[in-house]
PDBML (XML) file of the C-alpha atoms, coordinates in Angstrom:
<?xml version="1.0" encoding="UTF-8" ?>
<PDBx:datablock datablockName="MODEL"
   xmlns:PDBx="http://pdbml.pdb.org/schema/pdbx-v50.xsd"
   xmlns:xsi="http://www.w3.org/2001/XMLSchema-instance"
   xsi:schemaLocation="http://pdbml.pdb.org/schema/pdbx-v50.xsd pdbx-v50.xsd">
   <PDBx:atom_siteCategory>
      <PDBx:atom_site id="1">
         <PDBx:B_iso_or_equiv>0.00</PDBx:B_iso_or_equiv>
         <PDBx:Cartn_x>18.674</PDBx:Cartn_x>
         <PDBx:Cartn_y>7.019</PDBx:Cartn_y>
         <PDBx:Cartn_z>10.140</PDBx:Cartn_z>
         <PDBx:auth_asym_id>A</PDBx:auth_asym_id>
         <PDBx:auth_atom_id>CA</PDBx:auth_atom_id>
         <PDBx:auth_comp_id>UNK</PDBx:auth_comp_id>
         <PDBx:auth_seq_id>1</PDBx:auth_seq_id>
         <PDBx:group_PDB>ATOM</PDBx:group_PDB>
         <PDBx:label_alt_id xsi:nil="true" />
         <PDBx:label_asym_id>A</PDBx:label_asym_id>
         <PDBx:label_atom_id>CA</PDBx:label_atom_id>
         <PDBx:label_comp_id>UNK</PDBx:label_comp_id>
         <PDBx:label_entity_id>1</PDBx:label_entity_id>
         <PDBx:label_seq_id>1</PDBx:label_seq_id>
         <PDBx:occupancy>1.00</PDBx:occupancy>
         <PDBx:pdbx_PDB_model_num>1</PDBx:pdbx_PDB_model_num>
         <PDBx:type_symbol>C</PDBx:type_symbol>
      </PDBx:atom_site>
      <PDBx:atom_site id="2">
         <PDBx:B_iso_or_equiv>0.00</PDBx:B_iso_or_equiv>
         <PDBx:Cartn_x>14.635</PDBx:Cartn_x>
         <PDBx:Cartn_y>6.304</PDBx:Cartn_y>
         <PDBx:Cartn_z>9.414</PDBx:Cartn_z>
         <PDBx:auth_asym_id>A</PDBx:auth_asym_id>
         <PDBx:auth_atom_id>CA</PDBx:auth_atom_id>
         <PDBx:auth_comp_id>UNK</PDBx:auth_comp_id>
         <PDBx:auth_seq_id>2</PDBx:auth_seq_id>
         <PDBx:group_PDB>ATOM</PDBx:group_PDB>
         <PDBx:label_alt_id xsi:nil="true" />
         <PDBx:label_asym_id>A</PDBx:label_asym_id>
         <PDBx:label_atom_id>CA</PDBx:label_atom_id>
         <PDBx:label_comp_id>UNK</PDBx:label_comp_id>
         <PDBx:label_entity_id>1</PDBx:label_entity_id>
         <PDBx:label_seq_id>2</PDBx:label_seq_id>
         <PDBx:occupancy>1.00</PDBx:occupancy>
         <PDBx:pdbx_PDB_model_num>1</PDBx:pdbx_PDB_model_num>
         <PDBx:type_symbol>C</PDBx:type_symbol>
      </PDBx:atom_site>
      <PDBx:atom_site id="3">
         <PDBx:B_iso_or_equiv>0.00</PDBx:B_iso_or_equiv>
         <PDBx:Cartn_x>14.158</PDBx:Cartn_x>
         <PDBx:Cartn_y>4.650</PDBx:Cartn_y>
         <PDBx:Cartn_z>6.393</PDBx:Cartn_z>
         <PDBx:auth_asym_id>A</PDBx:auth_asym_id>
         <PDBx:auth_atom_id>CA</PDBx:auth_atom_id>
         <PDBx:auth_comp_id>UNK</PDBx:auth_comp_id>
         <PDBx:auth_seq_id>3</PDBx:auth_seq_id>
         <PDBx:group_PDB>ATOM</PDBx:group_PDB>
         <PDBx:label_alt_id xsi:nil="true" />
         <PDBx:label_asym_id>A</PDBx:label_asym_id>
         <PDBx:label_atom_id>CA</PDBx:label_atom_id>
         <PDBx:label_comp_id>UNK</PDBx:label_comp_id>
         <PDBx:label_entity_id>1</PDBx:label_entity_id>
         <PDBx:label_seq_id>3</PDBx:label_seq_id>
         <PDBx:occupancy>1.00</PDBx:occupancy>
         <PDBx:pdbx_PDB_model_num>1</PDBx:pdbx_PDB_model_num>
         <PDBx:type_symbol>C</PDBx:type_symbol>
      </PDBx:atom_site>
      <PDBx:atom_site id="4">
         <PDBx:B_iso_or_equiv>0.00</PDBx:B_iso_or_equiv>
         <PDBx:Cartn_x>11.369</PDBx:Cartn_x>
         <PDBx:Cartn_y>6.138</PDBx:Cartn_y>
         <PDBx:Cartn_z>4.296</PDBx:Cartn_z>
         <PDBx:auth_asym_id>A</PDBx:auth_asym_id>
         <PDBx:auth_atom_id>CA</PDBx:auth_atom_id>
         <PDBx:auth_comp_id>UNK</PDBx:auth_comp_id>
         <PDBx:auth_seq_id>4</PDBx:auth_seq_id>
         <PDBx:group_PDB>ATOM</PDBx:group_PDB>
         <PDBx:label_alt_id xsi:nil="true" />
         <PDBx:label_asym_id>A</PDBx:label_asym_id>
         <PDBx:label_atom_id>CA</PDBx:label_atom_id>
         <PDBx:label_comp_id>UNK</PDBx:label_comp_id>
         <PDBx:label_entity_id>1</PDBx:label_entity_id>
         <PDBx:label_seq_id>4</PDBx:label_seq_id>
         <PDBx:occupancy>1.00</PDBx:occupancy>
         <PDBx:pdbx_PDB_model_num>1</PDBx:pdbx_PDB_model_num>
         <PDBx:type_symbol>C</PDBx:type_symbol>
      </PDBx:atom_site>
      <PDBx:atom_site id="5">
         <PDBx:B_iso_or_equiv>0.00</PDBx:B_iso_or_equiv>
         <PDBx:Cartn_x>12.482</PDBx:Cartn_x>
         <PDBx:Cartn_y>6.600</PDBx:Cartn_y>
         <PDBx:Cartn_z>0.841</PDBx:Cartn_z>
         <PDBx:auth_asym_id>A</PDBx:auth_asym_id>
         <PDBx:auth_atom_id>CA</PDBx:auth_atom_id>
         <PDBx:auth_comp_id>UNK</PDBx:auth_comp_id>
         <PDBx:auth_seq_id>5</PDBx:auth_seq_id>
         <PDBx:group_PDB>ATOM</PDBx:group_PDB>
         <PDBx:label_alt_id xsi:nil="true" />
         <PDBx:label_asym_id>A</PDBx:label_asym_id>
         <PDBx:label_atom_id>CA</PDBx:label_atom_id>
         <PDBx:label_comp_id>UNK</PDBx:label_comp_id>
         <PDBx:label_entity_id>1</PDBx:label_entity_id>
         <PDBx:label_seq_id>5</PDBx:label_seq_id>
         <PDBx:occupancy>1.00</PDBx:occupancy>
         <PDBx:pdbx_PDB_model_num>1</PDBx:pdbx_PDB_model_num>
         <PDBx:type_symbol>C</PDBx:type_symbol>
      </PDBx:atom_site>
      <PDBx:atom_site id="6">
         <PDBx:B_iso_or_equiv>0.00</PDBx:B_iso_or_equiv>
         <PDBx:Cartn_x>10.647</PDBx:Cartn_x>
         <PDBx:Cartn_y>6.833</PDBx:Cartn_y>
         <PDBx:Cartn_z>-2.462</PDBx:Cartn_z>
         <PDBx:auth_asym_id>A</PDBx:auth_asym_id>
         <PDBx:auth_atom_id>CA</PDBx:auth_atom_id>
         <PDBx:auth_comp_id>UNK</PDBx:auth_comp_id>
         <PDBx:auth_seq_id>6</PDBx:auth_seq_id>
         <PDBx:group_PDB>ATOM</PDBx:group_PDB>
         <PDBx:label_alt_id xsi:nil="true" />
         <PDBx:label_asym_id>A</PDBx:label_asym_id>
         <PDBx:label_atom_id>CA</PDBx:label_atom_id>
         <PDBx:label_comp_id>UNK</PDBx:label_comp_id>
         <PDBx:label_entity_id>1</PDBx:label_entity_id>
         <PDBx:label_seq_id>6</PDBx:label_seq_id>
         <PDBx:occupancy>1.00</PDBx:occupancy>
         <PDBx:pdbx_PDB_model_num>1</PDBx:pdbx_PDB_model_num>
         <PDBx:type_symbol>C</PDBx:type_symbol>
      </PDBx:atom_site>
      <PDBx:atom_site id="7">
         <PDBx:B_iso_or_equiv>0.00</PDBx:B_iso_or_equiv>
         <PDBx:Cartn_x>11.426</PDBx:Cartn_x>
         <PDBx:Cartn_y>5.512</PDBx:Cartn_y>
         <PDBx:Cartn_z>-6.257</PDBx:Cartn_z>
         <PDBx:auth_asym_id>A</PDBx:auth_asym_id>
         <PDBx:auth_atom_id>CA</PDBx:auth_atom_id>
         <PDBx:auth_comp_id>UNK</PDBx:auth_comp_id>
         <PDBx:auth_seq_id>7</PDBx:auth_seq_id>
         <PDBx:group_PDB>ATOM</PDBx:group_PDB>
         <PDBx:label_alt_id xsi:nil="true" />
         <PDBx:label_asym_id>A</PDBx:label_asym_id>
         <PDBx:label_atom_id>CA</PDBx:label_atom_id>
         <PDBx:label_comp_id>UNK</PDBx:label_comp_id>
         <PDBx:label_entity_id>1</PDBx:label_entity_id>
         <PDBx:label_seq_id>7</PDBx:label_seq_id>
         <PDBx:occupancy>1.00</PDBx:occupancy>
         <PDBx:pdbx_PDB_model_num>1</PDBx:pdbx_PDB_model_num>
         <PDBx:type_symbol>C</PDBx:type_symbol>
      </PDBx:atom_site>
      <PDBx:atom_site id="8">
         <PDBx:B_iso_or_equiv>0.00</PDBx:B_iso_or_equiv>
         <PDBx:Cartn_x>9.606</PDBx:Cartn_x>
         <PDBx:Cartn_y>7.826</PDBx:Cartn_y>
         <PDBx:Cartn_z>-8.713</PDBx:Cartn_z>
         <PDBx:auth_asym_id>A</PDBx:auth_asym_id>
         <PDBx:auth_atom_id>CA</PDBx:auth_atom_id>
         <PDBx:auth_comp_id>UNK</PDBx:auth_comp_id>
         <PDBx:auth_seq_id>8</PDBx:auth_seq_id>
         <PDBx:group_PDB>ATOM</PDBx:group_PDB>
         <PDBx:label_alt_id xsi:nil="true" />
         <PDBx:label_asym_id>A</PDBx:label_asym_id>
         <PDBx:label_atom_id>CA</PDBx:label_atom_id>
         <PDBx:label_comp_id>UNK</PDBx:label_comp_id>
         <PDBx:label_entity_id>1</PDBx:label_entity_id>
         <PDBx:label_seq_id>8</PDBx:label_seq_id>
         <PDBx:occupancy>1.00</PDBx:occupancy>
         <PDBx:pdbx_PDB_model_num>1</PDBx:pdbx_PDB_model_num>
         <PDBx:type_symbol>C</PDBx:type_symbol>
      </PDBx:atom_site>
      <PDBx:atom_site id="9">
         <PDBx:B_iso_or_equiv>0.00</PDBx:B_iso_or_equiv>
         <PDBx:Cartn_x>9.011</PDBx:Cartn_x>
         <PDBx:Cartn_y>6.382</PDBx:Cartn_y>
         <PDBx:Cartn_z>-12.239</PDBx:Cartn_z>
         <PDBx:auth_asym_id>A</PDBx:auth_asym_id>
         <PDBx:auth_atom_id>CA</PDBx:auth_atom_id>
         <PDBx:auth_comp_id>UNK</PDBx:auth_comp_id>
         <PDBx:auth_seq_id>9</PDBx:auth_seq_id>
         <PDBx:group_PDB>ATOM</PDBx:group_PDB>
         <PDBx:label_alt_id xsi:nil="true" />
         <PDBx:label_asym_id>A</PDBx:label_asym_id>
         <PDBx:label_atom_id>CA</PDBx:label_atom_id>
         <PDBx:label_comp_id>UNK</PDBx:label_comp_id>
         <PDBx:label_entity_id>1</PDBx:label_entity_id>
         <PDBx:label_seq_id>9</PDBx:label_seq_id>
         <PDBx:occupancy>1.00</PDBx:occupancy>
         <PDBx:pdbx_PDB_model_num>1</PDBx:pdbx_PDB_model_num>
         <PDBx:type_symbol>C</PDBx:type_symbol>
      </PDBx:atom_site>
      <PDBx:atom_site id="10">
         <PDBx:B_iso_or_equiv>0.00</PDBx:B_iso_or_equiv>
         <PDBx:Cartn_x>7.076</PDBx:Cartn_x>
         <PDBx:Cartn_y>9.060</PDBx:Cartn_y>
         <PDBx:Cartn_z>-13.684</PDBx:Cartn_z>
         <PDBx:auth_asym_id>A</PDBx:auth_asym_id>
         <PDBx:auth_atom_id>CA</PDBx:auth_atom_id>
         <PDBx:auth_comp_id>UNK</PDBx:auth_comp_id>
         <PDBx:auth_seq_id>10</PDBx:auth_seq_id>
         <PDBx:group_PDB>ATOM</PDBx:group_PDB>
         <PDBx:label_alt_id xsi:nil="true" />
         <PDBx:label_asym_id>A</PDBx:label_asym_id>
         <PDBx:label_atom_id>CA</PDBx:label_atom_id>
         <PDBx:label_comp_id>UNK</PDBx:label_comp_id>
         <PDBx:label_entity_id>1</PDBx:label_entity_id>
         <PDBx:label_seq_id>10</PDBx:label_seq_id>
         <PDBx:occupancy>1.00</PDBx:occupancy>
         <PDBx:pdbx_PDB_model_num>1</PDBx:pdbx_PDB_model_num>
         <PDBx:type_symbol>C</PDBx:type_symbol>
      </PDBx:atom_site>
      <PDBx:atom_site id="11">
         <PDBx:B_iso_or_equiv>0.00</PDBx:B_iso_or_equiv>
         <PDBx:Cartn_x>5.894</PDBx:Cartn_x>
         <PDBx:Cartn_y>12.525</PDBx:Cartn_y>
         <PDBx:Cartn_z>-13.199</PDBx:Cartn_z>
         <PDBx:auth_asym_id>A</PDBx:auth_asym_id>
         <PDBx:auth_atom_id>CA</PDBx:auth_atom_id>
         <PDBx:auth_comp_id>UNK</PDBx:auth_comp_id>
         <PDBx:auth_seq_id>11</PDBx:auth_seq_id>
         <PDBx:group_PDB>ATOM</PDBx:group_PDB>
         <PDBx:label_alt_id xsi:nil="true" />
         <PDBx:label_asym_id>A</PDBx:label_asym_id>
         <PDBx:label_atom_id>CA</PDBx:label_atom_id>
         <PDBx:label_comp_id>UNK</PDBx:label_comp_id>
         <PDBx:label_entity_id>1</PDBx:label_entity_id>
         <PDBx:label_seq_id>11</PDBx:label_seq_id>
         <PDBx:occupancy>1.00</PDBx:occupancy>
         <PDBx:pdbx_PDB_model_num>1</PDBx:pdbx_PDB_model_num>
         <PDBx:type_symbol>C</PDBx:type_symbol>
      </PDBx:atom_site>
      <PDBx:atom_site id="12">
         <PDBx:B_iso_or_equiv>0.00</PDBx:B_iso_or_equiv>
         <PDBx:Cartn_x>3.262</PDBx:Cartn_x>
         <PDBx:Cartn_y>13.105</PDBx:Cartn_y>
         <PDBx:Cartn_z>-10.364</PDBx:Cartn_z>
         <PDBx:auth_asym_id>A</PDBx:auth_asym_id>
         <PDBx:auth_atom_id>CA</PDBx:auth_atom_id>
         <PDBx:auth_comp_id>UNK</PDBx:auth_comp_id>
         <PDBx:auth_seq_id>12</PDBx:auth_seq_id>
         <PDBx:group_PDB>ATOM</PDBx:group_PDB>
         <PDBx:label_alt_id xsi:nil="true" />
         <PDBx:label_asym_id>A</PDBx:label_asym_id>
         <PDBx:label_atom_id>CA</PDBx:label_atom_id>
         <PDBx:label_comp_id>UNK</PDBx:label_comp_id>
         <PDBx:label_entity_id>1</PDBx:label_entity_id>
         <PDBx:label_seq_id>12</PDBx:label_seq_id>
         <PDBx:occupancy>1.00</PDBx:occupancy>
         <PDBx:pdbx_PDB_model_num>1</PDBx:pdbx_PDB_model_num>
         <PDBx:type_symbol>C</PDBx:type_symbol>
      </PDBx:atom_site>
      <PDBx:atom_site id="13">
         <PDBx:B_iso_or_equiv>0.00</PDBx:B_iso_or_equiv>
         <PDBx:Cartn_x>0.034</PDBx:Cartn_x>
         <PDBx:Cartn_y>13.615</PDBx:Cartn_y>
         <PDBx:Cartn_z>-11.507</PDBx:Cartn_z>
         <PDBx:auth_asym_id>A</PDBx:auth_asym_id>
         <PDBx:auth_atom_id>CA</PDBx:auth_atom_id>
         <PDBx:auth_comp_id>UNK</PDBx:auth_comp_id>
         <PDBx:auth_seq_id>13</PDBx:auth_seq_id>
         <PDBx:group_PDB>ATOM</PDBx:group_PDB>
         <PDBx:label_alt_id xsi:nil="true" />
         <PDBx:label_asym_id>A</PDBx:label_asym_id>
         <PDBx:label_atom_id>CA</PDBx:label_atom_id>
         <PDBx:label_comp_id>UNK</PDBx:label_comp_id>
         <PDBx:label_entity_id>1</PDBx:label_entity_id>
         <PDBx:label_seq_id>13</PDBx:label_seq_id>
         <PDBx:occupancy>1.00</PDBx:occupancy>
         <PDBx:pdbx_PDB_model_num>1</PDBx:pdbx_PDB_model_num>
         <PDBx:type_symbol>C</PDBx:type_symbol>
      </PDBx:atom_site>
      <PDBx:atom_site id="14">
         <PDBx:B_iso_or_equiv>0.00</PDBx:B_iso_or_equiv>
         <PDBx:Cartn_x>-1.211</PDBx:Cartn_x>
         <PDBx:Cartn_y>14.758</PDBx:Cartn_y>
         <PDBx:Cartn_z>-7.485</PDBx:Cartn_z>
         <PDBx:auth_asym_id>A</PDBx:auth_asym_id>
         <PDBx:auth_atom_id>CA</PDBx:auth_atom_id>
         <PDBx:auth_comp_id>UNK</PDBx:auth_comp_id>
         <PDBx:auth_seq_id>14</PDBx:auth_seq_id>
         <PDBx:group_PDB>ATOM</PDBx:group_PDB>
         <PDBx:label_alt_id xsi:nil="true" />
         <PDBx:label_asym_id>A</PDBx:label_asym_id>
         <PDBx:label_atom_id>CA</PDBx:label_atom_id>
         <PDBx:label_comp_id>UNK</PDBx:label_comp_id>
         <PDBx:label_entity_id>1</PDBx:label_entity_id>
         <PDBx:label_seq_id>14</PDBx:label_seq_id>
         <PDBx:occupancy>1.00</PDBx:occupancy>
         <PDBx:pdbx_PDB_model_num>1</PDBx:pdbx_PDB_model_num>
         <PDBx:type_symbol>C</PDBx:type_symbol>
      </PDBx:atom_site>
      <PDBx:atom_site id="15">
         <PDBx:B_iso_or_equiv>0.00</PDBx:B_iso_or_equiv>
         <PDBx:Cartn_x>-2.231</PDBx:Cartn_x>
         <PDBx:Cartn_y>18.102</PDBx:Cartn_y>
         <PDBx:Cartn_z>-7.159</PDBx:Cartn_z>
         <PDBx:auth_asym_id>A</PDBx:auth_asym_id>
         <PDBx:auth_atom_id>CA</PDBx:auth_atom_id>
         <PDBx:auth_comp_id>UNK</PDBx:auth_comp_id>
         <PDBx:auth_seq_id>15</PDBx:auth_seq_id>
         <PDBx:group_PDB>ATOM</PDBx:group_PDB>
         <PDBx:label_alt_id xsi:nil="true" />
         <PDBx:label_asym_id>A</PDBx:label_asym_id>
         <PDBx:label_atom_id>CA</PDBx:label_atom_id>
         <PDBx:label_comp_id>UNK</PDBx:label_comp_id>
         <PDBx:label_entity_id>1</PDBx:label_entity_id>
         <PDBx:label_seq_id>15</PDBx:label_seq_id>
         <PDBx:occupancy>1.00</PDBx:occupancy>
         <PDBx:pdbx_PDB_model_num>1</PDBx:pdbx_PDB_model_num>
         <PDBx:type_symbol>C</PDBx:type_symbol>
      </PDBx:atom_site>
      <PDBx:atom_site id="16">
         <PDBx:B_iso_or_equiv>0.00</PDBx:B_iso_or_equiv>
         <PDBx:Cartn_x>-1.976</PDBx:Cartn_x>
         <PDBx:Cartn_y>18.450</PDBx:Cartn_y>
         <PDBx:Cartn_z>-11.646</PDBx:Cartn_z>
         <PDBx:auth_asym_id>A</PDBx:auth_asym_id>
         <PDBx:auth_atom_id>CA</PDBx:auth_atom_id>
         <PDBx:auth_comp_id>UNK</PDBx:auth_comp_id>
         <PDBx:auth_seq_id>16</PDBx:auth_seq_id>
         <PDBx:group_PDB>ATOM</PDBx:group_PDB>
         <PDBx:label_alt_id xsi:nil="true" />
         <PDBx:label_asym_id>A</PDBx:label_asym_id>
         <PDBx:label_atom_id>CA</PDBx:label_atom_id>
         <PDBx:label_comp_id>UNK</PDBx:label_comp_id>
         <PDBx:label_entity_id>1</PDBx:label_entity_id>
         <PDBx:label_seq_id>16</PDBx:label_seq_id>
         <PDBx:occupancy>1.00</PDBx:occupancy>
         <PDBx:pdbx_PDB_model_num>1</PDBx:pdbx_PDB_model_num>
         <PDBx:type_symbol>C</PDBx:type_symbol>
      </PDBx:atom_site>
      <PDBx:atom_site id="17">
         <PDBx:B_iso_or_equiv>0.00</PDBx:B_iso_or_equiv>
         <PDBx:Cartn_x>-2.671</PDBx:Cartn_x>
         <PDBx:Cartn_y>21.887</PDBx:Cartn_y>
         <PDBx:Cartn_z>-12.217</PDBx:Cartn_z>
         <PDBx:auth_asym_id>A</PDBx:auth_asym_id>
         <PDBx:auth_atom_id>CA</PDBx:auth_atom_id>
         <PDBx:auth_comp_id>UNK</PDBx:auth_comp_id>
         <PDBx:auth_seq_id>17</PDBx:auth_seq_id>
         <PDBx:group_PDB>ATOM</PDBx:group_PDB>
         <PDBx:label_alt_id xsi:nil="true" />
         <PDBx:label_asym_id>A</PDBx:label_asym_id>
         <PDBx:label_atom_id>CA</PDBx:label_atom_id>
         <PDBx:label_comp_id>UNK</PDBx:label_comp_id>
         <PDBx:label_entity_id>1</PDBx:label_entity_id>
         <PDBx:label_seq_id>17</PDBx:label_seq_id>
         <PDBx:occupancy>1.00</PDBx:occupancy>
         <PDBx:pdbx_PDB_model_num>1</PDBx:pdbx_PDB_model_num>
         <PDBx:type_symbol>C</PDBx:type_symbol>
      </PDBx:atom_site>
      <PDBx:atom_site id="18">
         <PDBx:B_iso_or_equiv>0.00</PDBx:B_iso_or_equiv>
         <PDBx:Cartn_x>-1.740</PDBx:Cartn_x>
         <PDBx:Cartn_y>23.728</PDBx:Cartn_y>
         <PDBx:Cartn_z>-8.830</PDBx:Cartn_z>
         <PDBx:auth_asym_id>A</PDBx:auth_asym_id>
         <PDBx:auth_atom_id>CA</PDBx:auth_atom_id>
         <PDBx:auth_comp_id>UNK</PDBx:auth_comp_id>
         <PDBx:auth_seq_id>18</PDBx:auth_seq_id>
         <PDBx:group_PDB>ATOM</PDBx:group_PDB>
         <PDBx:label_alt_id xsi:nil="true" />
         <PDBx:label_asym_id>A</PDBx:label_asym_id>
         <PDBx:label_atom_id>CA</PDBx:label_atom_id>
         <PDBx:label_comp_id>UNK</PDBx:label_comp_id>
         <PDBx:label_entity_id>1</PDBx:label_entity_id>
         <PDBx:label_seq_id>18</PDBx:label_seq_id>
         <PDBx:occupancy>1.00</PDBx:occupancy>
         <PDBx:pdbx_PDB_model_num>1</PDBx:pdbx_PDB_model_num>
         <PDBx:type_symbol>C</PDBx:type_symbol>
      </PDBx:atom_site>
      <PDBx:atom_site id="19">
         <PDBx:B_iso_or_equiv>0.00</PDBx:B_iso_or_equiv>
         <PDBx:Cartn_x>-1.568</PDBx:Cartn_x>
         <PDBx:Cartn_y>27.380</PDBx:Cartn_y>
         <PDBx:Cartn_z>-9.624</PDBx:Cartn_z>
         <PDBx:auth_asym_id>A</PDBx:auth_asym_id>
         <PDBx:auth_atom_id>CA</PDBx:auth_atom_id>
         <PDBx:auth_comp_id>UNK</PDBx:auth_comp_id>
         <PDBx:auth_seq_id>19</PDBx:auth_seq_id>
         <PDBx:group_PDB>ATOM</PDBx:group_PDB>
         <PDBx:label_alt_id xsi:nil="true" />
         <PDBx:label_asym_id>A</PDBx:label_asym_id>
         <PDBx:label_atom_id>CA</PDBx:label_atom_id>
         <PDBx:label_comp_id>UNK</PDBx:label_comp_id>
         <PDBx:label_entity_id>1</PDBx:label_entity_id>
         <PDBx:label_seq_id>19</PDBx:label_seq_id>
         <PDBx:occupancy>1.00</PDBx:occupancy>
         <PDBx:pdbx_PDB_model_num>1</PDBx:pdbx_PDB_model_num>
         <PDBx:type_symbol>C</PDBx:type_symbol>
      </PDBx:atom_site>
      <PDBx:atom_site id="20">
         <PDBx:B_iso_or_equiv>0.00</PDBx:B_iso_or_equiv>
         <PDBx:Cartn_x>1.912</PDBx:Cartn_x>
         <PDBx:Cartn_y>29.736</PDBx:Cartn_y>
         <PDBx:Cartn_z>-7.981</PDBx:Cartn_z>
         <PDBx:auth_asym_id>A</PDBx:auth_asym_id>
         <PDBx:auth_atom_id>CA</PDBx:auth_atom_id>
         <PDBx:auth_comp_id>UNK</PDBx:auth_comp_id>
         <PDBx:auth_seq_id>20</PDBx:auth_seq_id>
         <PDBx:group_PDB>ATOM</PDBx:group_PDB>
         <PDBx:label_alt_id xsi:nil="true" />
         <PDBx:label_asym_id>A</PDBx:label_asym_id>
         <PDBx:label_atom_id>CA</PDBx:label_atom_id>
         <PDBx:label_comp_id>UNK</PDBx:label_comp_id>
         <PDBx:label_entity_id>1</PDBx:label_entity_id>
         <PDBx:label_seq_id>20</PDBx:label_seq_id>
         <PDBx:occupancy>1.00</PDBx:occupancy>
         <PDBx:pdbx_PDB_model_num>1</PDBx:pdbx_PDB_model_num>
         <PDBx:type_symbol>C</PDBx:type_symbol>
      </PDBx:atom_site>
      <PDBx:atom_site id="21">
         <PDBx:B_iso_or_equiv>0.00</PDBx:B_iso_or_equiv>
         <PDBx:Cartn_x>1.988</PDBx:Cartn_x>
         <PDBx:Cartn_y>33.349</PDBx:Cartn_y>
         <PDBx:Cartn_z>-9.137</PDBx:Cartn_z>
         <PDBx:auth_asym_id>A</PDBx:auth_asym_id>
         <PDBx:auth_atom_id>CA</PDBx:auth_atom_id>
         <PDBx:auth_comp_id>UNK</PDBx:auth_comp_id>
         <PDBx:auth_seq_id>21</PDBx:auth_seq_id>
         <PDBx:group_PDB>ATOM</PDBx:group_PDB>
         <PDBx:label_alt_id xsi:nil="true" />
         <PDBx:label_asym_id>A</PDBx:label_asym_id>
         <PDBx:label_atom_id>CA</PDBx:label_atom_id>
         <PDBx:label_comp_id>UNK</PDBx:label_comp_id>
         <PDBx:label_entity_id>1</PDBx:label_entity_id>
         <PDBx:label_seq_id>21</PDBx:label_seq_id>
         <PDBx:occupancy>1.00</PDBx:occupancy>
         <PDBx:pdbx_PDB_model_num>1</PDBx:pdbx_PDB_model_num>
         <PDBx:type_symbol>C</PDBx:type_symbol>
      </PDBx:atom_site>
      <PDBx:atom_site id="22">
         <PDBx:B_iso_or_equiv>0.00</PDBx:B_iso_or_equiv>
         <PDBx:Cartn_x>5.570</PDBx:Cartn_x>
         <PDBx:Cartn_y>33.029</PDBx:Cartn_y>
         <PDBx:Cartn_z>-10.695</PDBx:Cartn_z>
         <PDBx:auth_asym_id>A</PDBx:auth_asym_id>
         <PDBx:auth_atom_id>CA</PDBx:auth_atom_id>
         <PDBx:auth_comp_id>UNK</PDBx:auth_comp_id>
         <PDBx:auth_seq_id>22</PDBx:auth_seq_id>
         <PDBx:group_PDB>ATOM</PDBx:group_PDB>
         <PDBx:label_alt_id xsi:nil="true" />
         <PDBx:label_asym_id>A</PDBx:label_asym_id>
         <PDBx:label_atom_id>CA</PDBx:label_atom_id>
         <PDBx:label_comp_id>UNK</PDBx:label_comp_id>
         <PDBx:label_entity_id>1</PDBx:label_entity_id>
         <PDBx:label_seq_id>22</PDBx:label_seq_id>
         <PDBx:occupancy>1.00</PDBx:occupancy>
         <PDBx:pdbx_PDB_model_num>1</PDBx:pdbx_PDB_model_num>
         <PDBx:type_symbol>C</PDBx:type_symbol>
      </PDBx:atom_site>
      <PDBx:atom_site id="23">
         <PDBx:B_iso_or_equiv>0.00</PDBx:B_iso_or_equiv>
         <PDBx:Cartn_x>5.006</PDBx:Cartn_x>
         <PDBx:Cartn_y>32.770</PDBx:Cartn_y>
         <PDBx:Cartn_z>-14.278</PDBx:Cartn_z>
         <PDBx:auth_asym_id>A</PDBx:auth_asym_id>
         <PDBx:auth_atom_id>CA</PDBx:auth_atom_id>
         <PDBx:auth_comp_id>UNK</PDBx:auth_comp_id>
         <PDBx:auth_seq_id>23</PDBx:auth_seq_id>
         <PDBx:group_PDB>ATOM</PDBx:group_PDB>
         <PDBx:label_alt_id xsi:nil="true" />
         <PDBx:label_asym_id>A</PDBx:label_asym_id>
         <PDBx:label_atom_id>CA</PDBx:label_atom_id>
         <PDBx:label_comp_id>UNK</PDBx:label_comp_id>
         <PDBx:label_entity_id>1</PDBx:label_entity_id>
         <PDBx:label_seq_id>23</PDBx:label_seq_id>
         <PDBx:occupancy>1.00</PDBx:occupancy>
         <PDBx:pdbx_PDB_model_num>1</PDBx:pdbx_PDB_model_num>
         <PDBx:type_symbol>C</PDBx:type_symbol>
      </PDBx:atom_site>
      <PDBx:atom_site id="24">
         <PDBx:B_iso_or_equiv>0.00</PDBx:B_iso_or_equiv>
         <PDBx:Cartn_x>5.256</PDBx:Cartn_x>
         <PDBx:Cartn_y>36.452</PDBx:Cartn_y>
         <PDBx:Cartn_z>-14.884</PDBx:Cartn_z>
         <PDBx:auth_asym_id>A</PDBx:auth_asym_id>
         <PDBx:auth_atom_id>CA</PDBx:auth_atom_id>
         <PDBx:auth_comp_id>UNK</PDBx:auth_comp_id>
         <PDBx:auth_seq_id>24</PDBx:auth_seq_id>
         <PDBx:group_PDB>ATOM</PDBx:group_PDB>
         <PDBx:label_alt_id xsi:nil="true" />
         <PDBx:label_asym_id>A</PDBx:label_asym_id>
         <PDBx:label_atom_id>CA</PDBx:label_atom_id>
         <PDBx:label_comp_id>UNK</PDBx:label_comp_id>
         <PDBx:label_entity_id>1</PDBx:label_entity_id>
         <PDBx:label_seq_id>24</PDBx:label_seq_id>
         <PDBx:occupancy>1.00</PDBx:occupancy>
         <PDBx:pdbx_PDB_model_num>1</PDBx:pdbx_PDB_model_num>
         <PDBx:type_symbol>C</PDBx:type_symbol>
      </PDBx:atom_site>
   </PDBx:atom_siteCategory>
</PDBx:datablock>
């Protein structure tokens, strides 16, 4: 109903680098 879409062309480079404790 509220219009507030996106087109993504490449990967986002915001936030490049955030750290998550998953990769073990």
């Amino acid at each position: 109903s509220g219009k507030h879409g996106a087109t993504h062309l490449a990967v986002s480079a915001d936030g490049r680098g955030t750290e998550r404790p998953c990769w073990d």
